[in-house]
C-alpha atoms as a PDB file:
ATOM      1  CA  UNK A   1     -52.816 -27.268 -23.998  1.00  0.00           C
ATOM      2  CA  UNK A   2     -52.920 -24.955 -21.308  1.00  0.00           C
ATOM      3  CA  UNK A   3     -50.780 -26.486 -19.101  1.00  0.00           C
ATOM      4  CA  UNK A   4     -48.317 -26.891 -21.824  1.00  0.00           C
ATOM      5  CA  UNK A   5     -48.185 -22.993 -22.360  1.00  0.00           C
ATOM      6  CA  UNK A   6     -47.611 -22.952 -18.555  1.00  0.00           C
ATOM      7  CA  UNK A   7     -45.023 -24.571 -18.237  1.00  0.00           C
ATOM      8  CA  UNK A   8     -43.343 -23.064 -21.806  1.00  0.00           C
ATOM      9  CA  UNK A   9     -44.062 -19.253 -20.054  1.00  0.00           C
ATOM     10  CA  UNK A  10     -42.129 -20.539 -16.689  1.00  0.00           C
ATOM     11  CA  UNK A  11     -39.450 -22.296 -18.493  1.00  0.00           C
ATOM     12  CA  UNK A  12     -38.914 -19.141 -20.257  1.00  0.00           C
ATOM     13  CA  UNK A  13     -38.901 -17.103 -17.219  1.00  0.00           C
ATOM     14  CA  UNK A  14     -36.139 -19.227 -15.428  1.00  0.00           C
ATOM     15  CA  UNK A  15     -34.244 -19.221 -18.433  1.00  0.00           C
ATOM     16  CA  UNK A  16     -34.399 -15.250 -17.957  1.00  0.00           C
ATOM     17  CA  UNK A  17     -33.772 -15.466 -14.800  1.00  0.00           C
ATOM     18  CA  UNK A  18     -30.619 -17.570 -15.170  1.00  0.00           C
ATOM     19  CA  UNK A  19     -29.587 -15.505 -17.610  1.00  0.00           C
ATOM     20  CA  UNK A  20     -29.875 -11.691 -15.647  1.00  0.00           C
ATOM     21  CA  UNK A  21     -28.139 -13.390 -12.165  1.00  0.00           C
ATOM     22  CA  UNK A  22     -25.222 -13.977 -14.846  1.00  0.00           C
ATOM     23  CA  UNK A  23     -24.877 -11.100 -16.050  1.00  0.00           C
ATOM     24  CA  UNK A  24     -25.372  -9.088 -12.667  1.00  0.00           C
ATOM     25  CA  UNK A  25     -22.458 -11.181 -11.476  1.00  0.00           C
ATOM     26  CA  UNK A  26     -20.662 -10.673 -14.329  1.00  0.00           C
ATOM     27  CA  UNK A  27     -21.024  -6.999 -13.632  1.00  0.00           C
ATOM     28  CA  UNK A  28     -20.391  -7.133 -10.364  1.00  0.00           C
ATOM     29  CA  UNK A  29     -17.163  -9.133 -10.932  1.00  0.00           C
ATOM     30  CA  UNK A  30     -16.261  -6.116 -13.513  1.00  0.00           C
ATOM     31  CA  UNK A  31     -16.620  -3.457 -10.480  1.00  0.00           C
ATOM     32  CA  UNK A  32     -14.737  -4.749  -8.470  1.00  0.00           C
ATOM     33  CA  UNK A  33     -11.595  -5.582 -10.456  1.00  0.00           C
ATOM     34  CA  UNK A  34     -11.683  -2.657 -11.652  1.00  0.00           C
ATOM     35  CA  UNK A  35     -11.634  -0.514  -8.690  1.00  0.00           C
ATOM     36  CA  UNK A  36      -9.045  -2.640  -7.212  1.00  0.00           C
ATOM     37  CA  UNK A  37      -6.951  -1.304  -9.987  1.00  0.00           C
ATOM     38  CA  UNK A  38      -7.609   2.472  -9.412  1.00  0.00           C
ATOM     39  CA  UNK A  39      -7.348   1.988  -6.058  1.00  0.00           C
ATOM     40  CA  UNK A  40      -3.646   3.230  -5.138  1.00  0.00           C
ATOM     41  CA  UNK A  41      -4.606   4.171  -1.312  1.00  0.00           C
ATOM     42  CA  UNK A  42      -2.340   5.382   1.433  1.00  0.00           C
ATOM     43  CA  UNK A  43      -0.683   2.473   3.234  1.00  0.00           C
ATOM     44  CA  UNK A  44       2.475   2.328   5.396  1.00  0.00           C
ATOM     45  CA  UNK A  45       3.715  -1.469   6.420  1.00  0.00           C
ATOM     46  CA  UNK A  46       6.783  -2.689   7.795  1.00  0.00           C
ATOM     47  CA  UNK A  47       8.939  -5.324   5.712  1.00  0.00           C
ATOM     48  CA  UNK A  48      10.724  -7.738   7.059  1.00  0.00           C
ATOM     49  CA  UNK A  49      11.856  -9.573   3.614  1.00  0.00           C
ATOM     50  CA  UNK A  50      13.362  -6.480   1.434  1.00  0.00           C
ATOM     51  CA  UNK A  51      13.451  -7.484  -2.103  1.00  0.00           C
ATOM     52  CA  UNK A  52      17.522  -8.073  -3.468  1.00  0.00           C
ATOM     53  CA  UNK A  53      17.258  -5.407  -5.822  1.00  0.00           C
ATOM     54  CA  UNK A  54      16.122  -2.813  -3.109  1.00  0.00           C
ATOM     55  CA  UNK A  55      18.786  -3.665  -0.294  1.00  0.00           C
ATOM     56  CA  UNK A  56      21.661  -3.739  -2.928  1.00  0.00           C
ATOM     57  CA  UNK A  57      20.965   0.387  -2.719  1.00  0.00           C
ATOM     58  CA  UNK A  58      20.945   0.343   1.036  1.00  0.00           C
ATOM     59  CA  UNK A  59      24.034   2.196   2.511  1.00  0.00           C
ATOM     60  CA  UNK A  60      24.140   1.627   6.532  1.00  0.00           C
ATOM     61  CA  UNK A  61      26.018   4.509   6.840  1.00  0.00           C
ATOM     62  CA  UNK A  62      23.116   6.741   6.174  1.00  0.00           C
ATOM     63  CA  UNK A  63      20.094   7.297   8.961  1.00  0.00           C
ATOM     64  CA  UNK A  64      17.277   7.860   6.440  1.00  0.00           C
ATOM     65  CA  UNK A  65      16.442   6.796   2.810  1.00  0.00           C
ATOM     66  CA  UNK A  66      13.845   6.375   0.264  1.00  0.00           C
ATOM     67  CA  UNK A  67      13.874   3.905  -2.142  1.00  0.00           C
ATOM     68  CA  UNK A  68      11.175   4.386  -4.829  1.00  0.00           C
ATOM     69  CA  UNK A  69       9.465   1.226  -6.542  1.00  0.00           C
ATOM     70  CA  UNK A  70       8.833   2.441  -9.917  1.00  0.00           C
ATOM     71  CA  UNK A  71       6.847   4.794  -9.258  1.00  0.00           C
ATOM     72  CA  UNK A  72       4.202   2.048  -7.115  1.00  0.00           C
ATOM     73  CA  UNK A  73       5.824   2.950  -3.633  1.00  0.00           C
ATOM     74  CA  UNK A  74       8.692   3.944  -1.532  1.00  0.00           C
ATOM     75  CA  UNK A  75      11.036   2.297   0.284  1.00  0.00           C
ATOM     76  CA  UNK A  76      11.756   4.023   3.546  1.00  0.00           C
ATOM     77  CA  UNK A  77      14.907   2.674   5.299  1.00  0.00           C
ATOM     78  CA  UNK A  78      15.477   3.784   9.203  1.00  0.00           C
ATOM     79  CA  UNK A  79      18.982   2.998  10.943  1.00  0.00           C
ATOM     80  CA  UNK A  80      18.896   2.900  14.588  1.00  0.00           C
ATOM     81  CA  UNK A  81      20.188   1.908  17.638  1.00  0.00           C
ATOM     82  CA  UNK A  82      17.003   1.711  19.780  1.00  0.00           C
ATOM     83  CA  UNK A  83      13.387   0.071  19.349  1.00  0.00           C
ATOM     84  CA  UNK A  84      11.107   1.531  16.676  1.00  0.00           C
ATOM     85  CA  UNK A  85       7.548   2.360  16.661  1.00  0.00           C
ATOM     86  CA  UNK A  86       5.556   4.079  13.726  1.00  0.00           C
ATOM     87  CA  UNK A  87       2.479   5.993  12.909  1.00  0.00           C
ATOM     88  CA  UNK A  88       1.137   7.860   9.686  1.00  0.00           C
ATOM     89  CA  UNK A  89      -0.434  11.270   9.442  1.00  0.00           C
ATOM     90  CA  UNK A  90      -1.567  13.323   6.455  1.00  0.00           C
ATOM     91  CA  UNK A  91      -2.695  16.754   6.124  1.00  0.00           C
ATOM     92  CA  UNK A  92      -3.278  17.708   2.461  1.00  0.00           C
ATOM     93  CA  UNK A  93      -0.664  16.729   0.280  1.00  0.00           C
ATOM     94  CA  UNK A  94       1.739  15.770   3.029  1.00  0.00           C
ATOM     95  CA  UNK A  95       2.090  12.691   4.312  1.00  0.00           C
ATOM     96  CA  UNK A  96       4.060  12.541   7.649  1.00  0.00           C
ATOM     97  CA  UNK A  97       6.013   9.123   8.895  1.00  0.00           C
ATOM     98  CA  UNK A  98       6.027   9.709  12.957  1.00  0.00           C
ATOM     99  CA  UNK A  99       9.275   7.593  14.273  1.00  0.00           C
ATOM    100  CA  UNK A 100       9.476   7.278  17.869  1.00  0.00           C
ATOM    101  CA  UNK A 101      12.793   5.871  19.260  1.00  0.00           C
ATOM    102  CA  UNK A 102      13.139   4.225  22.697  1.00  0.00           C
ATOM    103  CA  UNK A 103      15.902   2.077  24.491  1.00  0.00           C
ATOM    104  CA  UNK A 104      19.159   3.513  22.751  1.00  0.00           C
ATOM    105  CA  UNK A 105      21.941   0.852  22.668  1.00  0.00           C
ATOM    106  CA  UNK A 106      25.017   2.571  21.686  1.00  0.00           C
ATOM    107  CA  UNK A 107      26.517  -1.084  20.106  1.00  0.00           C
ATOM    108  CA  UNK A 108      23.396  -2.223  18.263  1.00  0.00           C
ATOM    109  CA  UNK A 109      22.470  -0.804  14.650  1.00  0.00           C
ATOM    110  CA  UNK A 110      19.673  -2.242  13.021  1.00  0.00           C
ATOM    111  CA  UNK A 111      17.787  -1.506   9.953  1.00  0.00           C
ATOM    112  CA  UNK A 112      14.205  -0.681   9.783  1.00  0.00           C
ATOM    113  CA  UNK A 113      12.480  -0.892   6.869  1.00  0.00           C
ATOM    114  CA  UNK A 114       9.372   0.462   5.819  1.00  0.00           C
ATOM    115  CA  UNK A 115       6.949   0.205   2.354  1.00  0.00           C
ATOM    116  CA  UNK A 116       4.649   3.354   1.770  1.00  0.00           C
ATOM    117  CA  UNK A 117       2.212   3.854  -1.144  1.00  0.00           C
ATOM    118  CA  UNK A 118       0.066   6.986  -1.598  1.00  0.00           C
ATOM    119  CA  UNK A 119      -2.670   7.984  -4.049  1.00  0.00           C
ATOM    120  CA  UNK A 120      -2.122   8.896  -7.418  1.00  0.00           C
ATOM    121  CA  UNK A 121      -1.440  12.587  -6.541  1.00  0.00           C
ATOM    122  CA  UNK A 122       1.866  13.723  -5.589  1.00  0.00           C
ATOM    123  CA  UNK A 123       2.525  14.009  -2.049  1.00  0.00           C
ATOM    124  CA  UNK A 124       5.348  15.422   0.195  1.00  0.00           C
ATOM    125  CA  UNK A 125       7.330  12.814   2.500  1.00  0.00           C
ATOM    126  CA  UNK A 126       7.630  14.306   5.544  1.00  0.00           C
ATOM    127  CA  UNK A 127       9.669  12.555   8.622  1.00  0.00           C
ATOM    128  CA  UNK A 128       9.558  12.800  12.408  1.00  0.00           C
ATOM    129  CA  UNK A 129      12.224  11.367  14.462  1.00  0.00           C
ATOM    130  CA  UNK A 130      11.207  11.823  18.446  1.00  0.00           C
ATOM    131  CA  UNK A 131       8.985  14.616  16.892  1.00  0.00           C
ATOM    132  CA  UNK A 132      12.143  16.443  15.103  1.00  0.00           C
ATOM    133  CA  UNK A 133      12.100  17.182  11.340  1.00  0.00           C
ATOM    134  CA  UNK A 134      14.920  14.727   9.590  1.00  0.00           C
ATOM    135  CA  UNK A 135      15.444  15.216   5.890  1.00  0.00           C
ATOM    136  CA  UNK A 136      16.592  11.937   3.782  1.00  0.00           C
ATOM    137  CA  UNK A 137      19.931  11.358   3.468  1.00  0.00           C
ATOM    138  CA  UNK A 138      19.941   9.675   0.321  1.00  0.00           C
ATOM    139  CA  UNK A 139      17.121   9.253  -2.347  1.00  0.00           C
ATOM    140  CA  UNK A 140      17.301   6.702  -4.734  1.00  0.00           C
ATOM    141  CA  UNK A 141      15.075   6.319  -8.074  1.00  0.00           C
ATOM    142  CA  UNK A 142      14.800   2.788  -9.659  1.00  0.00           C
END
């Protein structure tokens, strides 16, 4: 009889066991989907595939643009003659896109293009070209 009660007691104990690693994963899962949805962080990448309905508002007559997302991102489009590199400050509520331009070719144009999210405050775009101030030249709302 005793070892019968044993064994019930530790069957039961398993079975509680079994059942609180569930739920802690189920938890866990829980977490972390749902602070991948709050989770709008600053990020700055450069695209190589812009979507149809984004280059259809491109003009290459214009140096500098932003192209919002619906309110998820911006689109930042940079026309130049010359290579490209890119780096991302922020100070407060500005973020600042630092474009460096090197090896001008007068007969090349090419368009850079650029996808930048920020947190869910508003923030000031800010851009540097060679370390000068540029405003946009155009800035489109989808």
């Amino acid at each position: 009889m005793e070892h019968k009660l044993l064994s019930t007691v530790s069957n039961y104990n398993a079975e509680g066991v079994k059942g609180l690693r569930k739920i802690f994963v189920l938890v866990f899962l829980l977490v972390l989907i749902l602070s991948a949805c709050n989770s709008s962080k600053l990020s700055f990448s450069e695209i190589e595939n812009v979507p149809n309905n984004v280059q259809d508002k491109v003009d290459s007559n214009l140096k500098l643009q932003s192209i919002t997302d619906g309110g998820k991102g911006y689109y930042i489009v940079f026309h130049s003659s010359g290579d490209v590199e890119t780096d991302l400050e922020t100070q407060g509520d500005t973020v600042t896109i630092k474009i460096n331009v090197t090896n001008l070719q007068d007969d090349v144009l090419k368009q850079n293009t650029y996808y930048l999210t920020t947190g869910p405050e508003p923030n000031k775009i800010d851009v540097l070209v060679n370390g000068e101030s540029i405003p946009f030249d155009n800035v489109t709302i989808q």
